[in-house]
N, C-alpha and C. Protein backbone atom coordinates (compact mmCIF):
# COMPACT_ATOMS: atom_id res chain seq x y z
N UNK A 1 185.79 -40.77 -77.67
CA UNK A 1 186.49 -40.95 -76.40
C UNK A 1 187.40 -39.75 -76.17
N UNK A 2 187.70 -39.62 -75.07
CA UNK A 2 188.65 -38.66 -74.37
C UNK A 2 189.79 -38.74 -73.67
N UNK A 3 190.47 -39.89 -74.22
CA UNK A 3 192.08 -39.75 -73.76
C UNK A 3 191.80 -40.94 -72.79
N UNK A 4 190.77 -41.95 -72.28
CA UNK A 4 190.88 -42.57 -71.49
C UNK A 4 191.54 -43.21 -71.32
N UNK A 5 192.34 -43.81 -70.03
CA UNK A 5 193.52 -44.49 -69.93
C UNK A 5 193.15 -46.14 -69.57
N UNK A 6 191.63 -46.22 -70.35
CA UNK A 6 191.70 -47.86 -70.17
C UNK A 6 189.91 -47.70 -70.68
N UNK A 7 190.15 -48.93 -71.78
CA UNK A 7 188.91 -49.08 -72.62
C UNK A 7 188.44 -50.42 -72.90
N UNK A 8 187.02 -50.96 -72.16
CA UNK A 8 186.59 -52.04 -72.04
C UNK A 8 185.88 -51.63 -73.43
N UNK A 9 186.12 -52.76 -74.05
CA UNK A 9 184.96 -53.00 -75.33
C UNK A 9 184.57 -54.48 -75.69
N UNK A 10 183.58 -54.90 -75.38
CA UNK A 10 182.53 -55.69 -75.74
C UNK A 10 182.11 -56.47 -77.27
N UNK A 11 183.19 -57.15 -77.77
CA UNK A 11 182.32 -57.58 -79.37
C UNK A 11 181.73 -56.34 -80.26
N UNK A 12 183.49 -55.55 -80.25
CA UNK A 12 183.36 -54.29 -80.66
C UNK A 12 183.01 -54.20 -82.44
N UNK A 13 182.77 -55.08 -82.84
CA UNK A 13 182.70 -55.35 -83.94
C UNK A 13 181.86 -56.05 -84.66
N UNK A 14 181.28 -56.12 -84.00
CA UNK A 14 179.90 -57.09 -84.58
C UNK A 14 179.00 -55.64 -85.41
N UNK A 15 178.60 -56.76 -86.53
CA UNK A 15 177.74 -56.00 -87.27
C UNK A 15 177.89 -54.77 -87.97
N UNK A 16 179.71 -55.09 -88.07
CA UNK A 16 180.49 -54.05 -89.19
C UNK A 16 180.59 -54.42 -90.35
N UNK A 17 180.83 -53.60 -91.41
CA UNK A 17 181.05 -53.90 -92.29
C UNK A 17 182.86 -54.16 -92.27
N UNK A 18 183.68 -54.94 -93.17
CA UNK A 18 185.04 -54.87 -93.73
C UNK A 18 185.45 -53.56 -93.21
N UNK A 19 185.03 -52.30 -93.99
CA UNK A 19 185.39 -51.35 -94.24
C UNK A 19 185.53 -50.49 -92.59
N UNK A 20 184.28 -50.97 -91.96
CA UNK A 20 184.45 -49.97 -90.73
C UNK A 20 184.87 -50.55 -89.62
N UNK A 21 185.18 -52.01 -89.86
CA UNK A 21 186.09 -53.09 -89.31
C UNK A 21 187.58 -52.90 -89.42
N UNK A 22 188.17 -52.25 -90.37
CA UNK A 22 189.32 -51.77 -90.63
C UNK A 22 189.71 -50.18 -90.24
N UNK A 23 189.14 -49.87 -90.38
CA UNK A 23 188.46 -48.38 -89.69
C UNK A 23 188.63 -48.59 -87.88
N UNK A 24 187.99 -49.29 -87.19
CA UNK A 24 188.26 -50.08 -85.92
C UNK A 24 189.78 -50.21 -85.28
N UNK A 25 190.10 -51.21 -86.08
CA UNK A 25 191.31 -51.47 -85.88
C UNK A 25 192.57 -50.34 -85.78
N UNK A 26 192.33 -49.67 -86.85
CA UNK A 26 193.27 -48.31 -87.27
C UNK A 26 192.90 -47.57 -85.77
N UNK A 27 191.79 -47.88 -85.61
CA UNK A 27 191.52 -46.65 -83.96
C UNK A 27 192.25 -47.52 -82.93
N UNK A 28 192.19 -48.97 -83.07
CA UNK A 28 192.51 -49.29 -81.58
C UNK A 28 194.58 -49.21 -81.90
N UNK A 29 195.15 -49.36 -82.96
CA UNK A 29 196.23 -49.74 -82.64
C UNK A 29 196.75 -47.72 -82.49
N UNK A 30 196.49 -46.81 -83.27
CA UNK A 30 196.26 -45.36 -82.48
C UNK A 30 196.04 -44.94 -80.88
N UNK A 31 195.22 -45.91 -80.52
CA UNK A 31 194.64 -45.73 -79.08
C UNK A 31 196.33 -46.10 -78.54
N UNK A 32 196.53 -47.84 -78.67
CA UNK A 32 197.07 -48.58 -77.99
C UNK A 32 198.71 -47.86 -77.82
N UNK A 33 199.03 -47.11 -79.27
CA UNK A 33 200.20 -46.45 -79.57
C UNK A 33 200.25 -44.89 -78.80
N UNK A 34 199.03 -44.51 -78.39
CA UNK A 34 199.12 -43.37 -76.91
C UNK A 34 198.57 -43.77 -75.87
N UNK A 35 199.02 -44.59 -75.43
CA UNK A 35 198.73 -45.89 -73.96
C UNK A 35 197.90 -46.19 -73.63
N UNK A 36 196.71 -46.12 -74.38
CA UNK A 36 195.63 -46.67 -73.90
C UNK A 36 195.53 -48.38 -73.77
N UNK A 37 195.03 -48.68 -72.40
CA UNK A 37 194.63 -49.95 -72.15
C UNK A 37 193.57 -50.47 -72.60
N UNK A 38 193.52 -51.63 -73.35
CA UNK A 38 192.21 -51.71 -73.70
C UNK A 38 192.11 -53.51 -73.86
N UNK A 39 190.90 -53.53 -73.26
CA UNK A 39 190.11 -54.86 -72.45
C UNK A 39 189.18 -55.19 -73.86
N UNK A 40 189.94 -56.36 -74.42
CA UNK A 40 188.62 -56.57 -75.46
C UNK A 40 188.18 -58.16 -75.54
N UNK A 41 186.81 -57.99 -75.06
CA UNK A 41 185.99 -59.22 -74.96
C UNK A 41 185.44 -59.89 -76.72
N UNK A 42 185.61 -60.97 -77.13
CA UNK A 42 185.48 -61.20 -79.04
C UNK A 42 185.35 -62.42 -78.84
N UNK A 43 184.57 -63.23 -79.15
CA UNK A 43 184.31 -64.51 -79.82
C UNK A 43 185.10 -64.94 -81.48
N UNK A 44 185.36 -63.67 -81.82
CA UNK A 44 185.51 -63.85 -83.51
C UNK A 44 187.05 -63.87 -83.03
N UNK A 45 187.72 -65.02 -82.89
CA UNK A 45 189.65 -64.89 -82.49
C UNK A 45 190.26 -64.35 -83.66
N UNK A 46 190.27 -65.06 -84.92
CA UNK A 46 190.86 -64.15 -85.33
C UNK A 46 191.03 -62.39 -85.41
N UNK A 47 190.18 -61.68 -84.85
CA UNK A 47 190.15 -60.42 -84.12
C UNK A 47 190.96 -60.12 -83.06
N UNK A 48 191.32 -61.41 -82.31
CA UNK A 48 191.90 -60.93 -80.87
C UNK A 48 193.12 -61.14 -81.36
N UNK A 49 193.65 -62.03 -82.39
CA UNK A 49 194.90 -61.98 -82.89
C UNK A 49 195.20 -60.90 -83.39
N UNK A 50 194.42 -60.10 -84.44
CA UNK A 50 195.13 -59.12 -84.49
C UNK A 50 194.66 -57.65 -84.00
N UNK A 51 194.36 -57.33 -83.06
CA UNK A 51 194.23 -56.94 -81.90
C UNK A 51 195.17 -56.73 -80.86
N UNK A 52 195.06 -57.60 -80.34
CA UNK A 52 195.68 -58.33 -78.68
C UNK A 52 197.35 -58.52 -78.52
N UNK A 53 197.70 -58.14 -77.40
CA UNK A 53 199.02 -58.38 -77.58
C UNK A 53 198.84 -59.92 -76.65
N UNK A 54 197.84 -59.77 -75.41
CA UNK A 54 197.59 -61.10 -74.69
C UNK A 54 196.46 -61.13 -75.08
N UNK A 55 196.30 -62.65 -74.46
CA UNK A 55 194.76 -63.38 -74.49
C UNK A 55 194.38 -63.57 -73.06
N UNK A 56 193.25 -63.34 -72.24
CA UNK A 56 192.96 -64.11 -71.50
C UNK A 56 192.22 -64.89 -71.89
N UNK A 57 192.08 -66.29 -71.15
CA UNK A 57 191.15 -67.53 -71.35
C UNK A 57 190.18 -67.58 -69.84
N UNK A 58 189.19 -67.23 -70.26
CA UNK A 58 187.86 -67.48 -68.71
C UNK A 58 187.13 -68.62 -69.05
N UNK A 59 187.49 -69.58 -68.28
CA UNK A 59 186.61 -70.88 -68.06
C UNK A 59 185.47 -70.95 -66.64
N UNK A 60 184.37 -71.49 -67.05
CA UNK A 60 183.95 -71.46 -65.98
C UNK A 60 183.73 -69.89 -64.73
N UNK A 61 183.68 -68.90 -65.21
CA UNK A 61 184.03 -68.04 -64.49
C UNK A 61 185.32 -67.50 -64.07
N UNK A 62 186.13 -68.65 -64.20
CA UNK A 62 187.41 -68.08 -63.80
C UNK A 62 188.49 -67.78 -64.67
N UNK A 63 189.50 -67.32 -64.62
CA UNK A 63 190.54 -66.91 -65.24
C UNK A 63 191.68 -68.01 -65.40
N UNK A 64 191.58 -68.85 -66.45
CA UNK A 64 192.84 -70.07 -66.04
C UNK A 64 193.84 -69.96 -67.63
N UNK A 65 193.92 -68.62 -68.11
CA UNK A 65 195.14 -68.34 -68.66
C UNK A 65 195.42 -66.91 -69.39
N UNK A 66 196.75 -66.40 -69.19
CA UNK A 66 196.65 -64.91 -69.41
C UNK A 66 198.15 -65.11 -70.27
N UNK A 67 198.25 -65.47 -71.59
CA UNK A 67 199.52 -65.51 -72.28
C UNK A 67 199.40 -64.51 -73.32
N UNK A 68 200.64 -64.07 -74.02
CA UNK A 68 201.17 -63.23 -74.94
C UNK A 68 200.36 -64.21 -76.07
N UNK A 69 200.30 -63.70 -77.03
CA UNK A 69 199.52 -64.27 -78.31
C UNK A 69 200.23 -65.41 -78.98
N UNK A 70 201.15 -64.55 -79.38
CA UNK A 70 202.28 -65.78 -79.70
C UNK A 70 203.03 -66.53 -78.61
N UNK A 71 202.86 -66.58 -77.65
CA UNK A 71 203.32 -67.88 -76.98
C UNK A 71 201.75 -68.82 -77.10
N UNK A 72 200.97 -68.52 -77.12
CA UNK A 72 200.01 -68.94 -76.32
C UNK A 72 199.94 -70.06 -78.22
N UNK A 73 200.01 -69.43 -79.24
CA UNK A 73 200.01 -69.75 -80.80
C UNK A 73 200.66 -70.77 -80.45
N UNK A 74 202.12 -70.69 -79.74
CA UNK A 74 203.22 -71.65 -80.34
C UNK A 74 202.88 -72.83 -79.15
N UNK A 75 202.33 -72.93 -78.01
CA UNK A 75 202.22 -74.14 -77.42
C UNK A 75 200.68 -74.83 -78.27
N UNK A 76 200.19 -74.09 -79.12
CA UNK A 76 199.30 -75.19 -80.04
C UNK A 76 200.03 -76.08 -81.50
N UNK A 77 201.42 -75.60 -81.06
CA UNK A 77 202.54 -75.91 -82.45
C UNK A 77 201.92 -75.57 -83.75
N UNK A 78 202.26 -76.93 -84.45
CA UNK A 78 202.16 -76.16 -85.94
C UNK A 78 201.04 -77.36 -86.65
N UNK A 79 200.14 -77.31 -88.14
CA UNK A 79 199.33 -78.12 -88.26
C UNK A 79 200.38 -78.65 -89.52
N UNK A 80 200.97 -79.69 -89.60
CA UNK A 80 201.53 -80.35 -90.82
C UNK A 80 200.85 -81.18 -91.71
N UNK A 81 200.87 -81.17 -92.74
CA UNK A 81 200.04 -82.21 -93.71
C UNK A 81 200.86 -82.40 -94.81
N UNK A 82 202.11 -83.65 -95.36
CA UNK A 82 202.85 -84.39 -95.87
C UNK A 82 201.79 -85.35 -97.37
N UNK A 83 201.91 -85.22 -97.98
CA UNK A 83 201.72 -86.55 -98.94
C UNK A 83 203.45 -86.81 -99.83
N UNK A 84 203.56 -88.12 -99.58
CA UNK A 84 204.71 -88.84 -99.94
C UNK A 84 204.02 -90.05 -101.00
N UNK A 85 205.69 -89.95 -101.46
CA UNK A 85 205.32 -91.19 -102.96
C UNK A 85 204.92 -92.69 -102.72
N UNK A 86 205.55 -92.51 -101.32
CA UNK A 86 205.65 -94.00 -100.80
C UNK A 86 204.17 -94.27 -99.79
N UNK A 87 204.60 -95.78 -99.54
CA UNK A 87 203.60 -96.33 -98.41
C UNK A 87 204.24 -95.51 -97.38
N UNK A 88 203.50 -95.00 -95.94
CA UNK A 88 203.64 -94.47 -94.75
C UNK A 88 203.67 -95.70 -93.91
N UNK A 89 204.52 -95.74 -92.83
CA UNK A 89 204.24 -96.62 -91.68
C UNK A 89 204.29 -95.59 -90.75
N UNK A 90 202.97 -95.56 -89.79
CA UNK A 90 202.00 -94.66 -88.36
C UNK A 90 203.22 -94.99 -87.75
N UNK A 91 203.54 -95.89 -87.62
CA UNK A 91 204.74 -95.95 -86.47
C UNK A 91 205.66 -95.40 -86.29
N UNK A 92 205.98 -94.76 -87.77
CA UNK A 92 207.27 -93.76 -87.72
C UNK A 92 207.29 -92.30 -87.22
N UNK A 93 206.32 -92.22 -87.13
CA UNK A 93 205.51 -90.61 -86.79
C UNK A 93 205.66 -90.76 -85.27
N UNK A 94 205.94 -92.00 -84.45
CA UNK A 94 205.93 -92.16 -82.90
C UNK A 94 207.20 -90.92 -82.51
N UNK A 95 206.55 -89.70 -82.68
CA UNK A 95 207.78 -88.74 -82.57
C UNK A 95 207.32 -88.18 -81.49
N UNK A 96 208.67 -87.35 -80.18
CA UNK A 96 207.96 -86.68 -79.06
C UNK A 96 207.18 -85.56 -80.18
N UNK A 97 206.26 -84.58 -79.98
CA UNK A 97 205.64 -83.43 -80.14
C UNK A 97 204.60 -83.97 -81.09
N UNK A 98 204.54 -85.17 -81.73
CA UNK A 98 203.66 -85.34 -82.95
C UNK A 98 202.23 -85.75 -82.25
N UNK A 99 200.94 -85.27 -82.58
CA UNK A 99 199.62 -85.51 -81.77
C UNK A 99 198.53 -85.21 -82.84
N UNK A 100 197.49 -85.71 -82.79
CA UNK A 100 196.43 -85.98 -83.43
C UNK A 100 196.64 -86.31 -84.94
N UNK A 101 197.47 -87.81 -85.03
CA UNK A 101 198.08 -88.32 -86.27
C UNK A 101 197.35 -88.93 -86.85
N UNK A 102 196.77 -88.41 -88.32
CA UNK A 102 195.96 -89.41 -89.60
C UNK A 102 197.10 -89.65 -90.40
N UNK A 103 196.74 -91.06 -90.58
CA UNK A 103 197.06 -91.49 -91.93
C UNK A 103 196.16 -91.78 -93.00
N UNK A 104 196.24 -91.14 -94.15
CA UNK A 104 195.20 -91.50 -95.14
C UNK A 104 195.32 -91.43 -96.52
N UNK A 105 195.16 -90.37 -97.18
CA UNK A 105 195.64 -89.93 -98.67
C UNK A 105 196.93 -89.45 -98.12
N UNK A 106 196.74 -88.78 -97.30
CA UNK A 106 197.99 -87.82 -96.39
C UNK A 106 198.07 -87.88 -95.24
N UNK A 107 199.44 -87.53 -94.70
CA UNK A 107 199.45 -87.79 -93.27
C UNK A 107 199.47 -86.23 -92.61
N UNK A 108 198.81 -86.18 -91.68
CA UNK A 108 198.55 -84.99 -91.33
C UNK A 108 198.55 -84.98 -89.45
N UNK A 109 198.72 -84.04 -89.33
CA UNK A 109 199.09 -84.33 -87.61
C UNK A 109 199.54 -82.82 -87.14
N UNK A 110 199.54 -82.63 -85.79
CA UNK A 110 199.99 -81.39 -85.01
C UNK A 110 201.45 -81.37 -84.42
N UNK A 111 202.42 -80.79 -84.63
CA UNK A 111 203.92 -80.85 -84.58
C UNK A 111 204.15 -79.83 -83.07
N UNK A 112 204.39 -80.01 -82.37
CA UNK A 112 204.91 -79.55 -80.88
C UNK A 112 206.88 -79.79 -80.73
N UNK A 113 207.29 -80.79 -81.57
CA UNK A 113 208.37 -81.27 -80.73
C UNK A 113 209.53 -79.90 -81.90
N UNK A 114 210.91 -81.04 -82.07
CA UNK A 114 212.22 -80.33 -82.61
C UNK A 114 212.39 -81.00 -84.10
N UNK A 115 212.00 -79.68 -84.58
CA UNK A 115 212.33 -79.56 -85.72
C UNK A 115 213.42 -80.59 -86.94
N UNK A 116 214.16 -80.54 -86.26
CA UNK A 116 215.60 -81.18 -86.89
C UNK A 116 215.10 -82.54 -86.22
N UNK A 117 214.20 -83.26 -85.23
CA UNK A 117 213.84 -84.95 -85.51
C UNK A 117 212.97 -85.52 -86.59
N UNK A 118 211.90 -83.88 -86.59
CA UNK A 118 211.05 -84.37 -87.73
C UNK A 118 211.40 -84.20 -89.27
N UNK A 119 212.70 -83.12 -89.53
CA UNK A 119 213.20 -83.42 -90.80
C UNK A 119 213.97 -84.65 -91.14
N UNK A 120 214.72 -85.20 -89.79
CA UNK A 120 215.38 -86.63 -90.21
C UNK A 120 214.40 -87.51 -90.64
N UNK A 121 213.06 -87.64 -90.25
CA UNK A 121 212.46 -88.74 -90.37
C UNK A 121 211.80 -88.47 -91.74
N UNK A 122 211.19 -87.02 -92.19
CA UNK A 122 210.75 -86.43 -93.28
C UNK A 122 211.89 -87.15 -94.45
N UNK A 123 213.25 -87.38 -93.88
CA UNK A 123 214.38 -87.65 -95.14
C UNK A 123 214.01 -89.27 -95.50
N UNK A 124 213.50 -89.78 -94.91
CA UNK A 124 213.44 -91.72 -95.38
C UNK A 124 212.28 -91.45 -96.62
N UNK A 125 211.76 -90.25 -96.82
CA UNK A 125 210.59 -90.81 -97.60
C UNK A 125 211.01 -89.54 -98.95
N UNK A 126 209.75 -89.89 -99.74
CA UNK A 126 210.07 -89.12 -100.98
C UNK A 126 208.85 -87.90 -101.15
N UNK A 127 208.93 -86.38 -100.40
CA UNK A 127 207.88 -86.14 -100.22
C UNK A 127 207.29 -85.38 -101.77
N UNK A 128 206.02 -85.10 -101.94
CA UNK A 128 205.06 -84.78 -102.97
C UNK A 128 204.82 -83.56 -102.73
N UNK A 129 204.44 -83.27 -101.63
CA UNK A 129 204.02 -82.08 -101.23
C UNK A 129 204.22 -81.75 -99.40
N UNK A 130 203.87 -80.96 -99.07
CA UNK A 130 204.48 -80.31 -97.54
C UNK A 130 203.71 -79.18 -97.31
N UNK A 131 202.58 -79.09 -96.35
CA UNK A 131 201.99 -78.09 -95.66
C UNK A 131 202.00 -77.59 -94.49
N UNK A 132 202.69 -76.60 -93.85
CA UNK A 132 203.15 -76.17 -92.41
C UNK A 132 202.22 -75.59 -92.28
N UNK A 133 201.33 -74.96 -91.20
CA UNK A 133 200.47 -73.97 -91.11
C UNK A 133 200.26 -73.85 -89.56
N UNK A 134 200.34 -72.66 -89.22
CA UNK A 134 199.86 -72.67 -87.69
C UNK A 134 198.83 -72.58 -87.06
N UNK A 135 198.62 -73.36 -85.82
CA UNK A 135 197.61 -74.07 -85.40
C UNK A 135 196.69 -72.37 -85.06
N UNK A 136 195.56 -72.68 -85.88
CA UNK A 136 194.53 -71.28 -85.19
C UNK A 136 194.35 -71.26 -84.03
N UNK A 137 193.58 -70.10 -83.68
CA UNK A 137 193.92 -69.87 -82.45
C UNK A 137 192.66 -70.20 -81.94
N UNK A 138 191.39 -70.67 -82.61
CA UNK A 138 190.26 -71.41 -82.07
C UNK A 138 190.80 -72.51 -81.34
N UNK A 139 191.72 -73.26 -82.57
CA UNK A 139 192.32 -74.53 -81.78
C UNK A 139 192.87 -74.51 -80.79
N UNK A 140 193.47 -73.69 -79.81
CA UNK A 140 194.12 -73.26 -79.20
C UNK A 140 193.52 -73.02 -77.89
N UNK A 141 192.59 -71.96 -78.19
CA UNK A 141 191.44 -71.82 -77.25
C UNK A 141 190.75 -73.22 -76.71
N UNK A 142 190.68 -73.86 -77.88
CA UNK A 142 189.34 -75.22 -77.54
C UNK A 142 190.04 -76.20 -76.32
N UNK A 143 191.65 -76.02 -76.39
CA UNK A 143 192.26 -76.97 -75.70
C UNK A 143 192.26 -76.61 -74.77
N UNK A 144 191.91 -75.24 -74.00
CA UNK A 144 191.29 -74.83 -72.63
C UNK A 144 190.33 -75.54 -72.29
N UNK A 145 189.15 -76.05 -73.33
CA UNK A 145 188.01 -76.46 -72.60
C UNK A 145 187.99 -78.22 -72.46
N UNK A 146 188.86 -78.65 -73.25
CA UNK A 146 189.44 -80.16 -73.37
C UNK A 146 187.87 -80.76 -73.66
N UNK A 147 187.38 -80.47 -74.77
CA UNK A 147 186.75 -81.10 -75.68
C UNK A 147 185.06 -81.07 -75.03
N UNK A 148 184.90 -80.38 -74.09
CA UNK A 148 183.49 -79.20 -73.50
C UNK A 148 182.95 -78.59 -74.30
């Protein structure tokens, strides 16, 4: 390329190896760091994460979301998964932000709400273990298409 001031690329990465996949990257954040614009179309998200400063989302032809990465991360909240010593009661989990709640070996669920309600309630029990993890960004994506 030649200094272009805006670079569409296409599933620029398919059928790389690691090595020239990293190689890639080193070019685009070079590009991006002498202003180049650059439009990148990827199925593989974790790529556009680290990539992308935004995401667009095209449904249907159309364009129905254009967020910063990390905002777009943090309205999929966070994925929690708890095992405690004790019996669980589902009912206690009736927390604002808490959504797609199992109870089973472990209780596991998607965290949206405030922090400091779900540590009060985290305090009645005796926990074993504690897994925070943030929601991928497939998941994230998928909730554009609401289950399509």
């Amino acid at each position: 390329m030649h200094g272009p001031d805006l670079a569409v690329l296409d599933e620029p990465t398919t059928g790389l190896d690691p090595l020239l996949q990293e190689n890639f990257h080193e070019f685009l954040r070079e590009e991006r760091e002498q202003g180049t614009t650059v439009f990148l179309s990827s199925h593989t998200l974790p790529e556009v994460r680290r990539s992308c400063d935004r995401v667009g989302v095209i449904r249907q032809g159309e364009l129905v979301a254009v967020e910063p990465v990390e905002e777009l991360l943090a309205q999929g909240g966070k994925r929690v998964t708890l095992r405690m010593a004790e019996a669980v009661d589902e009912a206690d989990f009736d927390l604002p932000g808490v959504s797609d709640l199992r109870v089973e070996d472990a209780v596991q669920f998607t965290f949206t709400g405030e922090y400091d309600q779900l540590v009060d309630l985290l305090d009645r029990y005796t926990l074993q273990d504690l897994e925070i993890e943030e929601t991928p960004l497939e998941d994230v994506f998928m909730g554009f298409y609401g289950g399509d």
